[in-house]
PDB file of N, CA and C in Angstrom:
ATOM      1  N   UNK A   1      76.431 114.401 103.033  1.00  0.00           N
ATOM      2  CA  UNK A   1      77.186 113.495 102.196  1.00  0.00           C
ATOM      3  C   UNK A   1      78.479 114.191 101.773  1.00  0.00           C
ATOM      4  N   UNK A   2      79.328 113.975 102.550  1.00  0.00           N
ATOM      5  CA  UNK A   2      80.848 114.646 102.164  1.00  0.00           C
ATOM      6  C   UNK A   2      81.921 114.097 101.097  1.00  0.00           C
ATOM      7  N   UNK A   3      81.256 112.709 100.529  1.00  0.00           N
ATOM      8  CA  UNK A   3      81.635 112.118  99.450  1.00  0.00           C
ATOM      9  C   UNK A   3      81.760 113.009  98.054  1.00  0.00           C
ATOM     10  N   UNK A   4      80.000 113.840  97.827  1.00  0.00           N
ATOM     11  CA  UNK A   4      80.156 115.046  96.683  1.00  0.00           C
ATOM     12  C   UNK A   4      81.562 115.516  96.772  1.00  0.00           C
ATOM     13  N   UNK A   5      82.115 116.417  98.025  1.00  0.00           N
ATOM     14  CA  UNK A   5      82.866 117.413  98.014  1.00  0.00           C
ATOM     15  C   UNK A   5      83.860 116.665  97.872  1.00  0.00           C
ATOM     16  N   UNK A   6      84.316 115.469  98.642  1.00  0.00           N
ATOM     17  CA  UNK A   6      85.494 114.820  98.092  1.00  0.00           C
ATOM     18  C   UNK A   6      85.783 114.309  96.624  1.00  0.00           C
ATOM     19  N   UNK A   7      84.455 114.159  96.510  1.00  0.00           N
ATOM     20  CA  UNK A   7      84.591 114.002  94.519  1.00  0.00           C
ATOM     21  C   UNK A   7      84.621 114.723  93.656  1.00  0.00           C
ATOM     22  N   UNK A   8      84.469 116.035  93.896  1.00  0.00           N
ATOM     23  CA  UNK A   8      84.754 117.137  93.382  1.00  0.00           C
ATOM     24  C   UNK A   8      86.170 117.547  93.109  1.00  0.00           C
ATOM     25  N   UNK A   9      86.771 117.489  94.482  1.00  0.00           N
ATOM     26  CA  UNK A   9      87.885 117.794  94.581  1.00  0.00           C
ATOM     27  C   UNK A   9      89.482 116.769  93.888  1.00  0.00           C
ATOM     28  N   UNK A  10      88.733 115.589  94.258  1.00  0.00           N
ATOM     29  CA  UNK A  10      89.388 114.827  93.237  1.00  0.00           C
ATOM     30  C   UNK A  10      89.063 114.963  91.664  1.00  0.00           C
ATOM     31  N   UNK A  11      88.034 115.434  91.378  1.00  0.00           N
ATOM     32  CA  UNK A  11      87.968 115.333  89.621  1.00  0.00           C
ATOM     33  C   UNK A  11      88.543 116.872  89.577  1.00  0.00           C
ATOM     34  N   UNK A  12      88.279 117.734  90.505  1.00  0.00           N
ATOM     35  CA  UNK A  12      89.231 119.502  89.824  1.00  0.00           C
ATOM     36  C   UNK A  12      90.596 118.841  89.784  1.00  0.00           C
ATOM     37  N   UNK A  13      91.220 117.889  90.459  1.00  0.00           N
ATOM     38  CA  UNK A  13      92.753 117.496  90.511  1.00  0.00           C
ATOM     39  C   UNK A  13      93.055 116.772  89.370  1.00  0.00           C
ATOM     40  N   UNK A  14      92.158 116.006  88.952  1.00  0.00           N
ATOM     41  CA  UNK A  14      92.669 115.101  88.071  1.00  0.00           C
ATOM     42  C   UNK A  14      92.259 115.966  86.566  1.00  0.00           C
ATOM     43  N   UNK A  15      91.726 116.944  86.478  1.00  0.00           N
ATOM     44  CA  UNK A  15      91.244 117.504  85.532  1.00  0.00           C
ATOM     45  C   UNK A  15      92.388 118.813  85.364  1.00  0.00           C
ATOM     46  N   UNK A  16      93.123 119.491  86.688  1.00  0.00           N
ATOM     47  CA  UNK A  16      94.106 120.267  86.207  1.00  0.00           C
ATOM     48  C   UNK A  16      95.761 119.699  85.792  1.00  0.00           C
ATOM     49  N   UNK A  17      95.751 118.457  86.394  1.00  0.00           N
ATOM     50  CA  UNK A  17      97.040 117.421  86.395  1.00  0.00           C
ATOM     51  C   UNK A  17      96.581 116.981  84.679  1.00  0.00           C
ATOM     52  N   UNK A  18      95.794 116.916  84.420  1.00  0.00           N
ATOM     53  CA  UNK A  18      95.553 116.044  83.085  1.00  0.00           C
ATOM     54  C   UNK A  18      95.885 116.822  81.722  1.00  0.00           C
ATOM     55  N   UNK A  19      96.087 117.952  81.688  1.00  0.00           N
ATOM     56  CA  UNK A  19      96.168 119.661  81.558  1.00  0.00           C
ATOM     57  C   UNK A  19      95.251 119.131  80.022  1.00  0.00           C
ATOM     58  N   UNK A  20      94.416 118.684  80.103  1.00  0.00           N
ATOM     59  CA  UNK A  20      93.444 118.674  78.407  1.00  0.00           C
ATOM     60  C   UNK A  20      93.334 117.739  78.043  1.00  0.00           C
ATOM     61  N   UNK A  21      94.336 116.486  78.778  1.00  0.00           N
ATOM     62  CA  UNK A  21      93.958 115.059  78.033  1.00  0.00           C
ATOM     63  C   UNK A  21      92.976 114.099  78.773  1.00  0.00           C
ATOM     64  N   UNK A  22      92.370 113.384  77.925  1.00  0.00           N
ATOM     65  CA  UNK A  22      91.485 112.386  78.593  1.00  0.00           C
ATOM     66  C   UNK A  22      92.344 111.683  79.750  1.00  0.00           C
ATOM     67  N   UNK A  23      91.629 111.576  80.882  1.00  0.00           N
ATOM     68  CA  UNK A  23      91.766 110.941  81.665  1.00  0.00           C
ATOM     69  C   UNK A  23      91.534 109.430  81.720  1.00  0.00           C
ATOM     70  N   UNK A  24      91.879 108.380  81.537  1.00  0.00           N
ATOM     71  CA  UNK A  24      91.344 107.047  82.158  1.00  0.00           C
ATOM     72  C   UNK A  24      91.512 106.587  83.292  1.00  0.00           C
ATOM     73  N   UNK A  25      91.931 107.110  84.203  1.00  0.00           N
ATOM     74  CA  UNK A  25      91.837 105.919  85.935  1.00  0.00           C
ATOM     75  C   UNK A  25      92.582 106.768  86.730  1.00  0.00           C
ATOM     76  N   UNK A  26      91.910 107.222  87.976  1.00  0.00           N
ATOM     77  CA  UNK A  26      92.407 108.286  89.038  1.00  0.00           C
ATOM     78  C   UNK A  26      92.577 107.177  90.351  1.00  0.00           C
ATOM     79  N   UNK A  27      93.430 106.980  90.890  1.00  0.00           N
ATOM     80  CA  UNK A  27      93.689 105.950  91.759  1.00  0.00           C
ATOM     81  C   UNK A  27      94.152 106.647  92.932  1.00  0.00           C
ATOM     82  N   UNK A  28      93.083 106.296  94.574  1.00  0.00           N
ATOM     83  CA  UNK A  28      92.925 107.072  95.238  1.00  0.00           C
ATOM     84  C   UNK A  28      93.159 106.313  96.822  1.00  0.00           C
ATOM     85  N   UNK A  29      94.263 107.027  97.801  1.00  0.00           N
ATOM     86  CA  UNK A  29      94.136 105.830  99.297  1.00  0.00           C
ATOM     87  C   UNK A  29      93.375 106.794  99.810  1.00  0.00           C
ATOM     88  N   UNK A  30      92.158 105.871 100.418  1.00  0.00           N
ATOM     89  CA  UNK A  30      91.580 106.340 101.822  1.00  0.00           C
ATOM     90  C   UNK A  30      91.515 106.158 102.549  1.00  0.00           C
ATOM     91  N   UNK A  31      91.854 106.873 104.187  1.00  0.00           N
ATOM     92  CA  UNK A  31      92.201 105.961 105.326  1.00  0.00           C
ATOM     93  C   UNK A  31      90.659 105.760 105.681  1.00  0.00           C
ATOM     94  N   UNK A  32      90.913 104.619 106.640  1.00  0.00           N
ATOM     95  CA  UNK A  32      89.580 104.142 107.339  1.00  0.00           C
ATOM     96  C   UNK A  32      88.953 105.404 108.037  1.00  0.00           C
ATOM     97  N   UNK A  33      89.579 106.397 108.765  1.00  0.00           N
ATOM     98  CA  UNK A  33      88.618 107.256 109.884  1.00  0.00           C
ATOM     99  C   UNK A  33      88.255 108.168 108.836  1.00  0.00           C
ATOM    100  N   UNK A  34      88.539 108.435 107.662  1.00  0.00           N
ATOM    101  CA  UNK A  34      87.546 109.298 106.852  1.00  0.00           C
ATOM    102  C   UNK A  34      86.269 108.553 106.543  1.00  0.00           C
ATOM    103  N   UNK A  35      85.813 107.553 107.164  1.00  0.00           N
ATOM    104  CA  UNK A  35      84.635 107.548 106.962  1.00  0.00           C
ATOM    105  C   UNK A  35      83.691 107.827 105.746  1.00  0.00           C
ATOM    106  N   UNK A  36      84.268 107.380 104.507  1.00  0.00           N
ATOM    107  CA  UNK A  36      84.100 107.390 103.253  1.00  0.00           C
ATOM    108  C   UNK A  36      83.492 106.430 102.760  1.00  0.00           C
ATOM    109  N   UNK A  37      82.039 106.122 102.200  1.00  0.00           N
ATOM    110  CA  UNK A  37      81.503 105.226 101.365  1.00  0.00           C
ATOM    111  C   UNK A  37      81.808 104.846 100.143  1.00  0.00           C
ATOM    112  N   UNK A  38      82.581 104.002  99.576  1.00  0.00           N
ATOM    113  CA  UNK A  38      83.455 103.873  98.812  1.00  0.00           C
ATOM    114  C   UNK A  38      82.445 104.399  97.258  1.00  0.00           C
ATOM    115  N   UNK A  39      81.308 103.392  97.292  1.00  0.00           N
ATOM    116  CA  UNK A  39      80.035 103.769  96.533  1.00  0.00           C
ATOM    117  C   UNK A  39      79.193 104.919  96.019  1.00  0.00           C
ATOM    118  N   UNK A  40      79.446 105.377  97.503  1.00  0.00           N
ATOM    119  CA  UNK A  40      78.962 107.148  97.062  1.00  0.00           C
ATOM    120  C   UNK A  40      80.278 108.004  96.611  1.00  0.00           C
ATOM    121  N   UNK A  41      81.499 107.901  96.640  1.00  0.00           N
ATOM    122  CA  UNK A  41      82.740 108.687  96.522  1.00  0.00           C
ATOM    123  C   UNK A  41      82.533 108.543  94.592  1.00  0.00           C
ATOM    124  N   UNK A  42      82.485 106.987  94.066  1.00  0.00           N
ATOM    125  CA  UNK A  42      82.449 106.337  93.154  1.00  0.00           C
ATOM    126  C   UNK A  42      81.426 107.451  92.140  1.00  0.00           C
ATOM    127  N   UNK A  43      79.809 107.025  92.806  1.00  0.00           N
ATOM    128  CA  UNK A  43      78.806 107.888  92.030  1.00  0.00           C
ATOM    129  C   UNK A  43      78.987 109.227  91.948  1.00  0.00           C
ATOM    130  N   UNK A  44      79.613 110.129  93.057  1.00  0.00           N
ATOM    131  CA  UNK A  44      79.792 111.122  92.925  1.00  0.00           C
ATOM    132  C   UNK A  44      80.282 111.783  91.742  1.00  0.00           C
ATOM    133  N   UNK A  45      81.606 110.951  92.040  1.00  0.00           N
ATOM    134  CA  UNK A  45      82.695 111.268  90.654  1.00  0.00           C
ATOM    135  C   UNK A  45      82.282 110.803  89.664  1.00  0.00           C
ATOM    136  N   UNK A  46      81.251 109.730  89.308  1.00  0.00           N
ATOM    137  CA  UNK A  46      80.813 109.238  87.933  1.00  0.00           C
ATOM    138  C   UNK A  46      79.715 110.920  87.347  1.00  0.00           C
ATOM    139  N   UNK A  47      78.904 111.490  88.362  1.00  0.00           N
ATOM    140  CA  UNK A  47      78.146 111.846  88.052  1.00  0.00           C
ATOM    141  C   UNK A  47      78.934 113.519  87.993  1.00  0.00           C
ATOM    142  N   UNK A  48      79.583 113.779  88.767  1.00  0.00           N
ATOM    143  CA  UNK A  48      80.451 115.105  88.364  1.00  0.00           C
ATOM    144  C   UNK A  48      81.262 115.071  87.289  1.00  0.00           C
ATOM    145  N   UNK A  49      81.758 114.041  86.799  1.00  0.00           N
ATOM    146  CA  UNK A  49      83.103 114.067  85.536  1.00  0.00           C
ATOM    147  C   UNK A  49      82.206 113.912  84.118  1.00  0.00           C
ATOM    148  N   UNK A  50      80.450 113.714  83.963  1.00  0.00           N
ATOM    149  CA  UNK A  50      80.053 113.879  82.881  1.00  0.00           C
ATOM    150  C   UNK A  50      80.355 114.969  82.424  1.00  0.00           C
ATOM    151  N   UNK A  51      80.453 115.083  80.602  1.00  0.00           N
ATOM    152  CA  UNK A  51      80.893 116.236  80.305  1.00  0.00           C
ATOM    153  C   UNK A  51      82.367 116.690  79.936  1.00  0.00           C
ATOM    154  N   UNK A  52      83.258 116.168  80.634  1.00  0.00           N
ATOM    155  CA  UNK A  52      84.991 116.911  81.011  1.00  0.00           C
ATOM    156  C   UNK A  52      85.480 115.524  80.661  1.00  0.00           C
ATOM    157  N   UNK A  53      86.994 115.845  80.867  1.00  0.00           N
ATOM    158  CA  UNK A  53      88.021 114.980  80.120  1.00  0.00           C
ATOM    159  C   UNK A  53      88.319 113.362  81.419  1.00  0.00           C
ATOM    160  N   UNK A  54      87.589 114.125  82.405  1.00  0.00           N
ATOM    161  CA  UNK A  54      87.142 112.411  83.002  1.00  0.00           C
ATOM    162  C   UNK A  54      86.027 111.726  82.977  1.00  0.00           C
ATOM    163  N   UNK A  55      85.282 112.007  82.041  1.00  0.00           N
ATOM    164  CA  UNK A  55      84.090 110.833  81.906  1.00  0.00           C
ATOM    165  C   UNK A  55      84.460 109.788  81.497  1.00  0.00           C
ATOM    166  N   UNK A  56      83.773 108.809  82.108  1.00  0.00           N
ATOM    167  CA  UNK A  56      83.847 107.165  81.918  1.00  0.00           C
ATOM    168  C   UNK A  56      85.342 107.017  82.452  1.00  0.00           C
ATOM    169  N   UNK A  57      85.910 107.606  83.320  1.00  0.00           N
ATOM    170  CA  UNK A  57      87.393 107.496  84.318  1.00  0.00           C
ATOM    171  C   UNK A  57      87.292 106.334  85.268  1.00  0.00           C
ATOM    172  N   UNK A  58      87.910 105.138  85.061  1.00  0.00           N
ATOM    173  CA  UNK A  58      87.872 104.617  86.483  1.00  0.00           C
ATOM    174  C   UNK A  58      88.012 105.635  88.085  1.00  0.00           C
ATOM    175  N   UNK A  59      87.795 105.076  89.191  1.00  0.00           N
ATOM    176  CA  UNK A  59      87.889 105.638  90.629  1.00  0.00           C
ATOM    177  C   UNK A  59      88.703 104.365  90.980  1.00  0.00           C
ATOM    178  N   UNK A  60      89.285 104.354  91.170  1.00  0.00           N
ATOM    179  CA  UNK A  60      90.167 103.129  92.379  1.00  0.00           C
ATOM    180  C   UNK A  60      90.183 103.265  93.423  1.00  0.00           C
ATOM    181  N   UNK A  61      89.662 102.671  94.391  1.00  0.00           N
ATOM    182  CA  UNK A  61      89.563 103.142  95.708  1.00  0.00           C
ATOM    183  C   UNK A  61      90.449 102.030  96.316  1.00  0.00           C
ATOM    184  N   UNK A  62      91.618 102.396  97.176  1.00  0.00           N
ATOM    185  CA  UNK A  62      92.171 101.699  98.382  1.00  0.00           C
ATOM    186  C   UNK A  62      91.850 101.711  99.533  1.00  0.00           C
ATOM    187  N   UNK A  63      91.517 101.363 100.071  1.00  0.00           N
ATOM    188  CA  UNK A  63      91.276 101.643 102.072  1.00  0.00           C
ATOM    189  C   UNK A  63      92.549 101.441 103.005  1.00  0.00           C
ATOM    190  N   UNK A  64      92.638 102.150 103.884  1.00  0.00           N
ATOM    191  CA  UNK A  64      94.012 102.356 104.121  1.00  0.00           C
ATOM    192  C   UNK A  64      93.759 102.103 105.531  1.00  0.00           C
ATOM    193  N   UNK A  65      94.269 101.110 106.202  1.00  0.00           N
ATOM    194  CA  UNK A  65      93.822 100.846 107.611  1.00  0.00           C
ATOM    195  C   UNK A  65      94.492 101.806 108.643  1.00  0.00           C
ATOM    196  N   UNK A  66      94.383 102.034 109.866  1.00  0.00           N
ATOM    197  CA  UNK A  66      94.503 102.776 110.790  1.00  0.00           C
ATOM    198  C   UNK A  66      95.768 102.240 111.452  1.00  0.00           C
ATOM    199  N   UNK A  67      96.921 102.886 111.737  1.00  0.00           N
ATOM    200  CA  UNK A  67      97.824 102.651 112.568  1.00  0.00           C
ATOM    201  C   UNK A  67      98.303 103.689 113.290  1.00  0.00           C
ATOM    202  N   UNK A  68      98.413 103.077 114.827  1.00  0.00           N
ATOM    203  CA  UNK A  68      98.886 103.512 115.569  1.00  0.00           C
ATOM    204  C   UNK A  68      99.974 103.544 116.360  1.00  0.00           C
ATOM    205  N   UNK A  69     100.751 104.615 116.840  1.00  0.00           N
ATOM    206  CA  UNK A  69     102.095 104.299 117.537  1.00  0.00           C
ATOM    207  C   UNK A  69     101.779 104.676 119.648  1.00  0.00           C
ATOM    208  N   UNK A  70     102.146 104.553 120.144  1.00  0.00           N
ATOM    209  CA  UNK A  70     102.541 104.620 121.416  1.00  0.00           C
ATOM    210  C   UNK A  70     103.747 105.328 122.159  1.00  0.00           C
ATOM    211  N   UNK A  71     103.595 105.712 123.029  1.00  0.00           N
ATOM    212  CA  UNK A  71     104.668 106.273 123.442  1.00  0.00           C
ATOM    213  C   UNK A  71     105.915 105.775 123.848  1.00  0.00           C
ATOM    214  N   UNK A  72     105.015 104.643 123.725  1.00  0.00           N
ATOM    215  CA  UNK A  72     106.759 103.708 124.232  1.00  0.00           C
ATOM    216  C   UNK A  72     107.016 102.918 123.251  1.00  0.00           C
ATOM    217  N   UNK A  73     106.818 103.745 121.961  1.00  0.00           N
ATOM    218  CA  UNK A  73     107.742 103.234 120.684  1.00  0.00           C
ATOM    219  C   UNK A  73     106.325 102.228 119.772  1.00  0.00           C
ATOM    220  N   UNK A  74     105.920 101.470 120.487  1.00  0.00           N
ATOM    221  CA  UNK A  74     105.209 100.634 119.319  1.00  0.00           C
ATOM    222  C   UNK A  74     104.423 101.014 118.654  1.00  0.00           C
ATOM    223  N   UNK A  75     104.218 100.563 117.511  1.00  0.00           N
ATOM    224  CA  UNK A  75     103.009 100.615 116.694  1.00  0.00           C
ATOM    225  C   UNK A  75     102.076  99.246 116.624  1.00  0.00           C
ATOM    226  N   UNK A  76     101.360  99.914 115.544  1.00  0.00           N
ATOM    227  CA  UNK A  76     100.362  98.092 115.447  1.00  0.00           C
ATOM    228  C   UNK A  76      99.327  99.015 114.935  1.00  0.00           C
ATOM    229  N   UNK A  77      98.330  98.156 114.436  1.00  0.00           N
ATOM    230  CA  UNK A  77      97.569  98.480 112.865  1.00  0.00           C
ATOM    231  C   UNK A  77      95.950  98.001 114.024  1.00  0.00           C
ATOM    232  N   UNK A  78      95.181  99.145 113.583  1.00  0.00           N
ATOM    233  CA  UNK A  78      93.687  99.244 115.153  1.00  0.00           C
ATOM    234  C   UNK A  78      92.999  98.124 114.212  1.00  0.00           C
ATOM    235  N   UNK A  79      92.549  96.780 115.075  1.00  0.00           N
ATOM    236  CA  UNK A  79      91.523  96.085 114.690  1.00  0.00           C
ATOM    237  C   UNK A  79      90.916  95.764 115.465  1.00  0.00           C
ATOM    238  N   UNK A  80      90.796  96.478 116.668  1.00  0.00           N
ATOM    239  CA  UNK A  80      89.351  96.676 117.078  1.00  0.00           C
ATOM    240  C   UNK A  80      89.251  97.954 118.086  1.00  0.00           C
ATOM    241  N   UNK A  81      87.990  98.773 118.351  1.00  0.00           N
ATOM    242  CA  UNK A  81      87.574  99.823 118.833  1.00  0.00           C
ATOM    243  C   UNK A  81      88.572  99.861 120.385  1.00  0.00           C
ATOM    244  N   UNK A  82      89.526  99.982 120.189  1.00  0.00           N
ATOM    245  CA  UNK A  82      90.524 100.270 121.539  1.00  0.00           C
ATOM    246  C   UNK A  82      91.906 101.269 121.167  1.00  0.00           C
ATOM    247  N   UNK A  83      92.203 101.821 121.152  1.00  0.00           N
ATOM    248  CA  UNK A  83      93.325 103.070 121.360  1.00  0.00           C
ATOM    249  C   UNK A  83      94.380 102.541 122.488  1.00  0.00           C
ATOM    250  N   UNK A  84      93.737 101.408 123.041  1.00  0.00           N
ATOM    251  CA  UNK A  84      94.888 101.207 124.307  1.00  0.00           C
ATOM    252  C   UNK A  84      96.402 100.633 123.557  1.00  0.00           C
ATOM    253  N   UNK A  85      97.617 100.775 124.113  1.00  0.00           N
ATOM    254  CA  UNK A  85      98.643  99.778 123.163  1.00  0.00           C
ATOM    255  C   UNK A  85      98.719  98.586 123.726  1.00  0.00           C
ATOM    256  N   UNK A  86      98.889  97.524 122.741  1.00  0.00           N
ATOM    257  CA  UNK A  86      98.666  95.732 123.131  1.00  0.00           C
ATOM    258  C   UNK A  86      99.965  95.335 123.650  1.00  0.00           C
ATOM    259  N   UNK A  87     101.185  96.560 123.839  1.00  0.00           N
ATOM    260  CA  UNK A  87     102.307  96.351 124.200  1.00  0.00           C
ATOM    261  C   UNK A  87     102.145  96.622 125.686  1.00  0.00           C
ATOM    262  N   UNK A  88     102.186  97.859 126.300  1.00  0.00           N
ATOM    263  CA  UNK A  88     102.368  98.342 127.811  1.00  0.00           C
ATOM    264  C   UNK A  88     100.869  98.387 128.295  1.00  0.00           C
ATOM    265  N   UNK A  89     100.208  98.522 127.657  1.00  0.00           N
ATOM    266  CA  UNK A  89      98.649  98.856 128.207  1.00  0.00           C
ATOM    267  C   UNK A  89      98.385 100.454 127.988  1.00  0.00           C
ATOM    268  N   UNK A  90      99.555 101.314 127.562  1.00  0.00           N
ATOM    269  CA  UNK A  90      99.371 102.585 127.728  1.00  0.00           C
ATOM    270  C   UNK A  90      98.037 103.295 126.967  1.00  0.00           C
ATOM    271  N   UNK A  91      98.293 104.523 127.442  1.00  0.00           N
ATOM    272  CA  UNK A  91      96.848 105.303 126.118  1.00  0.00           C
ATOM    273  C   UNK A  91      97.456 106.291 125.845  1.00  0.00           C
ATOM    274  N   UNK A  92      98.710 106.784 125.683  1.00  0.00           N
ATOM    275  CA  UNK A  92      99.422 108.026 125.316  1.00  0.00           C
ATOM    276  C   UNK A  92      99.537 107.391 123.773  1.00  0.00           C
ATOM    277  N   UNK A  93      98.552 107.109 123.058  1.00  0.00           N
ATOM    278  CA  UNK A  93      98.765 106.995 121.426  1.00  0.00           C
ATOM    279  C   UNK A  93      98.712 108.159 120.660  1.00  0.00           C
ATOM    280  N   UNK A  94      99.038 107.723 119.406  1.00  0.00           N
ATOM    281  CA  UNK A  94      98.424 109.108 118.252  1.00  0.00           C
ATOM    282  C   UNK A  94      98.577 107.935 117.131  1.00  0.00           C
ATOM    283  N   UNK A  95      97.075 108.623 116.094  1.00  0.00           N
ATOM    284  CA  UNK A  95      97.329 107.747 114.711  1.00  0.00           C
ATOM    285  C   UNK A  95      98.763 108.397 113.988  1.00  0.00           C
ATOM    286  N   UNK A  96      98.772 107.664 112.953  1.00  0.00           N
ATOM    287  CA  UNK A  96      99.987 107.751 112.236  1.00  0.00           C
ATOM    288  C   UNK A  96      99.422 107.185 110.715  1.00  0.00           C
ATOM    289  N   UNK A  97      98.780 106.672 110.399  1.00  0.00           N
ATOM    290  CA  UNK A  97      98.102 106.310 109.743  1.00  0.00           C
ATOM    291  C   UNK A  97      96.364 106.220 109.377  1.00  0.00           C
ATOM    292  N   UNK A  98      95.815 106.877 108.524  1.00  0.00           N
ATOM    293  CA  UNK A  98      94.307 106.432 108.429  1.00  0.00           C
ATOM    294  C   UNK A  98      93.387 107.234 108.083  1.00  0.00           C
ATOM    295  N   UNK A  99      93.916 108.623 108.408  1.00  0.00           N
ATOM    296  CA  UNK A  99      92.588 109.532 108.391  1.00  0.00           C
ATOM    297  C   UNK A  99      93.168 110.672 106.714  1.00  0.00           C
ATOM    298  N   UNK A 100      94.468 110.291 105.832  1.00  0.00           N
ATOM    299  CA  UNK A 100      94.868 110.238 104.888  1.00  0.00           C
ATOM    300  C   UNK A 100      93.314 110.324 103.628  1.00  0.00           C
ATOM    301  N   UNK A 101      93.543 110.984 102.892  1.00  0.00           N
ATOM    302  CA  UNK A 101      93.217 110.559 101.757  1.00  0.00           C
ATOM    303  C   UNK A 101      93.816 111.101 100.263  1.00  0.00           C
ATOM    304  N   UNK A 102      94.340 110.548  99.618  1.00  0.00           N
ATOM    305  CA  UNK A 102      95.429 110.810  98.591  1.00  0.00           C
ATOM    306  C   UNK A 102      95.384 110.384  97.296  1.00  0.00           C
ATOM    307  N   UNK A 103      95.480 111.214  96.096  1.00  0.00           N
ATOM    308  CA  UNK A 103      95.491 111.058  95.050  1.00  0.00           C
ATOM    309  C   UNK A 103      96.599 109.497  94.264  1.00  0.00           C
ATOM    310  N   UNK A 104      96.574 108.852  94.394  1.00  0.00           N
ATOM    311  CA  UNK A 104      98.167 108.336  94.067  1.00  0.00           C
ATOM    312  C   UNK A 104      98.356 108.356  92.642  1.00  0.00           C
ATOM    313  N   UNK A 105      97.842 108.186  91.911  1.00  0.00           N
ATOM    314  CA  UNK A 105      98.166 107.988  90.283  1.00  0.00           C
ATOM    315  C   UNK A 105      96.727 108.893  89.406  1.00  0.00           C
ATOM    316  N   UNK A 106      97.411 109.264  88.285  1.00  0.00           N
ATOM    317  CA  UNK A 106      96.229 109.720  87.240  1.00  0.00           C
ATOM    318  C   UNK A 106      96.583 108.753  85.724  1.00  0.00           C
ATOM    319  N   UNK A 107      96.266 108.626  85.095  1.00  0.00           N
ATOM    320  CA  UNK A 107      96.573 108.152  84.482  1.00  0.00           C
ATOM    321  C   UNK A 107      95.877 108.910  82.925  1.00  0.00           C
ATOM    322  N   UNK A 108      96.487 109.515  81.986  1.00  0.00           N
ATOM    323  CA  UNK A 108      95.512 110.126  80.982  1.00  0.00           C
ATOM    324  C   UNK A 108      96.404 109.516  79.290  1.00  0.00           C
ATOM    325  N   UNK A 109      95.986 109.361  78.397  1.00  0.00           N
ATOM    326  CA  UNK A 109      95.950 109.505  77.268  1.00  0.00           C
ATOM    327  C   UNK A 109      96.972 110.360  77.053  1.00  0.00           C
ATOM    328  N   UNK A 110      97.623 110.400  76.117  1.00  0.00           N
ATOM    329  CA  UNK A 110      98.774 111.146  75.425  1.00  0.00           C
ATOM    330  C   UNK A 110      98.483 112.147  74.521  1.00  0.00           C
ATOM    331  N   UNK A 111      96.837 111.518  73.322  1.00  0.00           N
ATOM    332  CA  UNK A 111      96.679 112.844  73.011  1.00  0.00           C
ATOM    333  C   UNK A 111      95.812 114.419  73.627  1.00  0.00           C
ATOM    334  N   UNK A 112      95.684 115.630  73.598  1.00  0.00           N
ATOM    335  CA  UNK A 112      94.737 115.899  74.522  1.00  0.00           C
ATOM    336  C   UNK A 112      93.351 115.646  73.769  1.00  0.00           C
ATOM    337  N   UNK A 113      92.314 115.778  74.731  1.00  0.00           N
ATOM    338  CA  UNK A 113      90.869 115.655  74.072  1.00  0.00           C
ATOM    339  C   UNK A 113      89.795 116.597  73.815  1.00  0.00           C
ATOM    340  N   UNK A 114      88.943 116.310  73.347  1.00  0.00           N
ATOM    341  CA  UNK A 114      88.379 117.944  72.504  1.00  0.00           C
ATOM    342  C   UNK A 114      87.441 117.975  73.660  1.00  0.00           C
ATOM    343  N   UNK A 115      87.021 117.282  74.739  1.00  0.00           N
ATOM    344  CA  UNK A 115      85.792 117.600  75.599  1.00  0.00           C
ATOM    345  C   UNK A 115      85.943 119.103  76.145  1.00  0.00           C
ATOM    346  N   UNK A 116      85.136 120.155  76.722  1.00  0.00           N
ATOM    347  CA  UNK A 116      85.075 121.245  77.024  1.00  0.00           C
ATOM    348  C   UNK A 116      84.904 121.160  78.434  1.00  0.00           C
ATOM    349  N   UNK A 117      85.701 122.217  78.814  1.00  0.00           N
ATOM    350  CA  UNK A 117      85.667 122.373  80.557  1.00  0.00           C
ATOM    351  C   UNK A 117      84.549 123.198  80.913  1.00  0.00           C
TER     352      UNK A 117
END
């Protein structure tokens, strides 16, 4: 379950960005090929941030679809299990999009809070 470690790593971020203040809502893109259960990412972080200045923190989860470009310039966004491009037929692709996962916003309280690290 690689969700723990990703939830970890998002609450050490949002917990050194927050530098002491309560946190309320860590807002997060994940591309589709990380293969991320949005549910378990969720519990993770509910169940690691007891205790610290993100408990009871929203998780926002975005899903970030997969795009791909081609060698002969196009792109286009994968909706279904093919890598081929819908332009030339080619397979000289690379993603460009998807396998991302990114903090985008923290959001904390102004005053800091007395919880203990």
């Amino acid at each position: 379950m690689h969700e723990l470690a990703l939830a970890r790593s998002i609450l050490e971020t949002a917990l050194e960005r927050a530098e002491g203040r309560r946190v309320r809502s860590v807002e997060v893109s994940v591309g589709a090929l990380r293969q991320v259960v949005p549910g378990s990412l969720a519990f993770g972080f509910e169940v690691l941030s007891r205790g610290t200045a993100c408990e009871g923190a929203a998780l926002e989860q975005h899903l970030r679809p997969v795009r791909l470009r081609c060698a002969c310039g196009a792109e286009w966004e994968l909706e279904e299990l093919s890598f081929l491009c819908p332009g030339c037929g080619g397979s000289e692709t690379q993603v460009i999009a998807g396998e991302e996962l990114l903090i985008d916003s923290i959001e904390v309280e102004e005053e800091p809070c007395t919880v203990r690290r």
